[in-house]
Protein backbone atom coordinates (compact mmCIF):
# COMPACT_ATOMS: atom_id res chain seq x y z
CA UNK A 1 0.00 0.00 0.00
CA UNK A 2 1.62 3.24 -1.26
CA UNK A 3 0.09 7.00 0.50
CA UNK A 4 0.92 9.76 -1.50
CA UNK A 5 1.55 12.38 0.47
CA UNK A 6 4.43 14.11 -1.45
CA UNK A 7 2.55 17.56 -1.85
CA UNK A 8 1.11 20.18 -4.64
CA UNK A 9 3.38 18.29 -7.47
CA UNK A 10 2.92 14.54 -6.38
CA UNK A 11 4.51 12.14 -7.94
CA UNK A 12 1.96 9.68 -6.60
CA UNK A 13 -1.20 11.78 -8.47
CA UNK A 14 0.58 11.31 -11.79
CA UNK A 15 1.04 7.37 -10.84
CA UNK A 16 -2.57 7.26 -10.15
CA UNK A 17 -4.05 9.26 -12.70
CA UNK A 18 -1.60 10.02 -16.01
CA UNK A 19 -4.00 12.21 -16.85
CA UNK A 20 -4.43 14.69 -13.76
CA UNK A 21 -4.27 17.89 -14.08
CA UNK A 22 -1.62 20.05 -13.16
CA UNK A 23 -1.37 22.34 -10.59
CA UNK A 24 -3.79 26.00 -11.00
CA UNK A 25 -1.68 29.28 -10.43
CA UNK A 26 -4.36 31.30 -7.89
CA UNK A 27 -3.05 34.52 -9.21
CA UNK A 28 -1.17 35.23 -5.99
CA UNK A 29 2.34 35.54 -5.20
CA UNK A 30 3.18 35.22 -1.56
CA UNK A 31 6.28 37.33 0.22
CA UNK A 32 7.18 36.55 3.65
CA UNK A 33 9.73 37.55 5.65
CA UNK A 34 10.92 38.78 9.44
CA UNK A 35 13.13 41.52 11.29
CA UNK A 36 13.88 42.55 14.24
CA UNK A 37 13.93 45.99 13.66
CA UNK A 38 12.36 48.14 16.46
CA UNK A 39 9.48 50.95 16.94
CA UNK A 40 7.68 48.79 14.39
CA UNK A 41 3.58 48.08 15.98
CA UNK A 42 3.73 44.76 17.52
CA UNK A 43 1.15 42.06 17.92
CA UNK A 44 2.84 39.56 20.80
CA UNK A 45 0.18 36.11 21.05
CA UNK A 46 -1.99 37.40 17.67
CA UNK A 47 -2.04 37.49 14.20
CA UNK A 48 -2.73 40.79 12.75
CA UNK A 49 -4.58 40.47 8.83
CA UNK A 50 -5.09 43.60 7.01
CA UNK A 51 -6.58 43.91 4.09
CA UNK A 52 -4.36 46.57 1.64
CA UNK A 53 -5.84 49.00 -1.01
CA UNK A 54 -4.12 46.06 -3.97
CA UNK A 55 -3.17 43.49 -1.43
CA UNK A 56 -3.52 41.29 1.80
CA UNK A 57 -0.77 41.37 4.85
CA UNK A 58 -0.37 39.62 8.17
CA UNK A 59 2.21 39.74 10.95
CA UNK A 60 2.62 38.94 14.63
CA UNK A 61 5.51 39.61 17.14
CA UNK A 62 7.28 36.47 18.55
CA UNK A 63 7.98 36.64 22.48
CA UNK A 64 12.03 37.73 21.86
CA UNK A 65 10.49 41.42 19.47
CA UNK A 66 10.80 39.64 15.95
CA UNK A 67 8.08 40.46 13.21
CA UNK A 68 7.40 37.38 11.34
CA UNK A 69 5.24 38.94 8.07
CA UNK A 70 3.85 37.44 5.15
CA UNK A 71 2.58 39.89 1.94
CA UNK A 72 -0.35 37.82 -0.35
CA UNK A 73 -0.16 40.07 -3.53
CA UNK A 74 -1.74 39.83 -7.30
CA UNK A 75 0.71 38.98 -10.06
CA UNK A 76 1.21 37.67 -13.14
CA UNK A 77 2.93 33.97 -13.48
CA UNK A 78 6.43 33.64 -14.01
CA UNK A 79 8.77 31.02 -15.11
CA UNK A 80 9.95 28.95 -11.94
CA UNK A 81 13.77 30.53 -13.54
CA UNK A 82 12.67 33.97 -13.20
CA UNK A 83 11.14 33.40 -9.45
CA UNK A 84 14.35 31.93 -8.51
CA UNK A 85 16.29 34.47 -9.95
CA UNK A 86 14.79 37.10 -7.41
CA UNK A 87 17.05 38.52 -4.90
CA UNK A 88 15.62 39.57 -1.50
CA UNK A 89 16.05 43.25 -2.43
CA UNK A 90 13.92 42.09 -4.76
CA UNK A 91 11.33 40.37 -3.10
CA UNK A 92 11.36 43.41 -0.43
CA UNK A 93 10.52 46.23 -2.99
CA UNK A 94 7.81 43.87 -4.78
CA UNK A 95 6.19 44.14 -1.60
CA UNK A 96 6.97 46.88 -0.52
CA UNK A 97 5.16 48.61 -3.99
CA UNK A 98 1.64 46.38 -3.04
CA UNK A 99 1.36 48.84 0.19
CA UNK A 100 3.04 51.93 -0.60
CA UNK A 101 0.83 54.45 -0.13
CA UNK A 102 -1.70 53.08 2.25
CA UNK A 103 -2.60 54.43 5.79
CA UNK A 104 -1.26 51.37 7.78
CA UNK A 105 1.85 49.46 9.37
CA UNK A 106 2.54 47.43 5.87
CA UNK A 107 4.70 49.16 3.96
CA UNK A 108 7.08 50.50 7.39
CA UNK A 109 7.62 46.77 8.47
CA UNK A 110 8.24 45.79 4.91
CA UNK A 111 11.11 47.99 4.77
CA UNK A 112 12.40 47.19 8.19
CA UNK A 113 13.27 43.77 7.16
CA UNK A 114 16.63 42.73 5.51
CA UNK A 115 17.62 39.57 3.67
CA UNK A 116 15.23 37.41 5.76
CA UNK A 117 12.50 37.81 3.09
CA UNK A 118 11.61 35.62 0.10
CA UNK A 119 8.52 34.83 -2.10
CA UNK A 120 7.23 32.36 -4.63
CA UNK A 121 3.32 31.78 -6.84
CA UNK A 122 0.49 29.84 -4.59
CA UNK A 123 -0.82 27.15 -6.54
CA UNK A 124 -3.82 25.07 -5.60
CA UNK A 125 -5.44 21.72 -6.91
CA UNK A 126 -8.97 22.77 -6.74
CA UNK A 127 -10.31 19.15 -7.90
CA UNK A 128 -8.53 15.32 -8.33
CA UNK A 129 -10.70 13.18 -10.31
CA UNK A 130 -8.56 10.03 -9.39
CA UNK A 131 -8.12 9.69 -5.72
CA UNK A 132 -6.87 5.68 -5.55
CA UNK A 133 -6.08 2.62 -6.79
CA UNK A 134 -6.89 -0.50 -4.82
CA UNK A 135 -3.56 0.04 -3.78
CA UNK A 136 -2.64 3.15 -3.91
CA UNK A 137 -4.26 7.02 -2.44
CA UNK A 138 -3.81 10.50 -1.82
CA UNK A 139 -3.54 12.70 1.44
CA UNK A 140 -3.44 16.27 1.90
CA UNK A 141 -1.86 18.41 -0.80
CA UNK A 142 -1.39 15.84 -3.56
CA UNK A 143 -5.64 15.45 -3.37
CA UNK A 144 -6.10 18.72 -2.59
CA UNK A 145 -4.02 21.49 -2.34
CA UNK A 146 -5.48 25.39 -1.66
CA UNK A 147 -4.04 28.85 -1.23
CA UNK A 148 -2.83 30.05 1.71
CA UNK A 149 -5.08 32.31 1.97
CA UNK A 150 -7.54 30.50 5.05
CA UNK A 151 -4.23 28.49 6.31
CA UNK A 152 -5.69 25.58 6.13
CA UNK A 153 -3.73 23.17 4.14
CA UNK A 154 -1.75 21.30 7.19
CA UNK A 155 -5.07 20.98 8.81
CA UNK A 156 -7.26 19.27 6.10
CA UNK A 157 -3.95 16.89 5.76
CA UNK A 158 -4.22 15.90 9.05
CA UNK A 159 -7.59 15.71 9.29
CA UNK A 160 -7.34 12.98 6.20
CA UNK A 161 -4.53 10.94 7.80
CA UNK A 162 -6.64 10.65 10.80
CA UNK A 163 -9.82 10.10 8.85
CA UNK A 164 -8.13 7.61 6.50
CA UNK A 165 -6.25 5.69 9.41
CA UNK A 166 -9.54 5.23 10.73
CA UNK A 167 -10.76 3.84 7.55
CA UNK A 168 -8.06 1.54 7.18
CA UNK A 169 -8.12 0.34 10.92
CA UNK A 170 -12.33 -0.51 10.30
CA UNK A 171 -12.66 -1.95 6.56
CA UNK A 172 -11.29 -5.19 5.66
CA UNK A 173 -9.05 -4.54 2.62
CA UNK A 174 -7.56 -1.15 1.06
CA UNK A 175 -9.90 -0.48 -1.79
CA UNK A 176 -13.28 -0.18 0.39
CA UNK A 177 -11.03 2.01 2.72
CA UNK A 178 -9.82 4.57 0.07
CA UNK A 179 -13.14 4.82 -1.30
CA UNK A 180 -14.55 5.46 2.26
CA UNK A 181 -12.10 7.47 3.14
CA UNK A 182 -12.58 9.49 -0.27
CA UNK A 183 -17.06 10.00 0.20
CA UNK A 184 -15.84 11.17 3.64
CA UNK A 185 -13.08 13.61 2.67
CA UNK A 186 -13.65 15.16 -1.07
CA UNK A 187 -16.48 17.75 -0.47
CA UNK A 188 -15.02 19.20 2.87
CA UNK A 189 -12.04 19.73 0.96
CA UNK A 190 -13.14 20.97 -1.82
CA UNK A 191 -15.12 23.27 -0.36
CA UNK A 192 -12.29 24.54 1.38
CA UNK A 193 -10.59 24.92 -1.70
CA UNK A 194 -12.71 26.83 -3.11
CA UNK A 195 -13.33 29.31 -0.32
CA UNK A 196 -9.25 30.04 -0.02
CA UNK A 197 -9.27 30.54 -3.91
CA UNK A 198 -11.50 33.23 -3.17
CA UNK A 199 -9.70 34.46 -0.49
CA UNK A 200 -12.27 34.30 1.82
CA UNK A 201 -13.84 31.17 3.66
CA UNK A 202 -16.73 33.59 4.64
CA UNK A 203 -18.60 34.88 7.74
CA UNK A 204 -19.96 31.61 8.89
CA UNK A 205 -16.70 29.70 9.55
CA UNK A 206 -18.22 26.87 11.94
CA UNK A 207 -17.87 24.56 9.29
CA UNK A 208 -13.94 24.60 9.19
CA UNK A 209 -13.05 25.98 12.54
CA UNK A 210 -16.04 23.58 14.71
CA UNK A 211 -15.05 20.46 12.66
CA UNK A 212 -15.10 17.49 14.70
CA UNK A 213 -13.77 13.74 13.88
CA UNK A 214 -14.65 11.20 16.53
CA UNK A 215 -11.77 8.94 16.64
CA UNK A 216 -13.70 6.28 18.45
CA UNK A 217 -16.44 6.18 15.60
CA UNK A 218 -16.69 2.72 13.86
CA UNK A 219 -16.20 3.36 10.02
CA UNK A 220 -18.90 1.38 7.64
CA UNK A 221 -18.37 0.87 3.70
């Protein structure tokens, strides 16, 4: 029994289904970065998100005075060469330019921070057709990989590894597993997908934030 979990370009998708498709660019590219430059506003124990005149932005202070920052910012897709080829400067006056001009803390703690900054595209796999084989199935990214824009992607993977160990532990062979584990799985995620394509998983947020999985509850084909 094989579980691909080897991420947004799995190896173990392609095994399963020759045909999947590849990876969606969202649009996005994502800067983050950190300094520990001072008189910057901090936010010790929270996230702070703000929402920027052309982009989105969150930061939080760690307990020693760092600024750990990320920048989510519209942009065209570029070859994997020319993302590589970007030097921190770089990355720091991309974003930088996404808040210049607004009335809030983006742009100053932006160009606080040195080298520690880098950036790449967000991708997402808003839909697998091909979860499994009888021997073979998909976890977290490589079934379903969103945009970090609800920070959700570790969560739904561990959600299916729990989910699918159950599956595995209550069913008698692999097949009727994966394809319980699979009616259980695909529309939470893909609903989550969907939502951080958007950018926004919306007001009512019980449904990812209240989720429960009962570990003690027997599975059933």
């Amino acid at each position: 029994m094989l579980v691909g979990a080897d991420g947004l370009r799995s190896v173990v998708r392609q095994l399963i289904d020759p045909a999947a498709d590849e990876p969606r660019y969202t649009g996005l590219t994502v800067v983050y970065g950190y300094t520990r430059a001072g008189g910057l506003p901090a936010a010790p124990g929270i996230y702070r998100m703000i929402r920027g005149s052309r982009a989105a932005f969150g930061f939080t202070t760690d307990p020693d005075g760092a600024t750990f920052w990320f920048a989510r910012i519209p942009d065209a897709e570029r070859s994997r060469e020319e993302i590589a080829a970007v030097t921190p400067a770089g990355w720091r006056e991309f974003a930088h330019a996404a808040f210049d001009g607004d009335p809030l803390p983006c742009a100053d703690i932006v160009a606080a921070t040195g080298d520690e900054v880098f950036g790449g595209h967000s991708y997402d796999v808003p839909e697998t057709r091909v979860w499994s084989t009888p021997r073979m199935v998909l976890t977290g990214d490589a079934a379903h990989a969103a945009s970090p824009a609800a920070g959700q992607g570790a969560s739904m993977a561990l959600e299916d590894s729990v989910v699918l160990a159950q599956c595995l532990r209550d069913l008698p062979d692999p097949a009727s597993a994966f394809a319980a584990y699979e009616s259980l799985r695909r529309e939470r995620v893909e609903k989550l997908v969907k939502a951080s394509a958007g950018g926004d998983v919306g007001e009512d947020r019980g449904w990812l934030y209240s989720h429960h999985i009962d570990w003690e509850a027997k599975i059933t084909a």
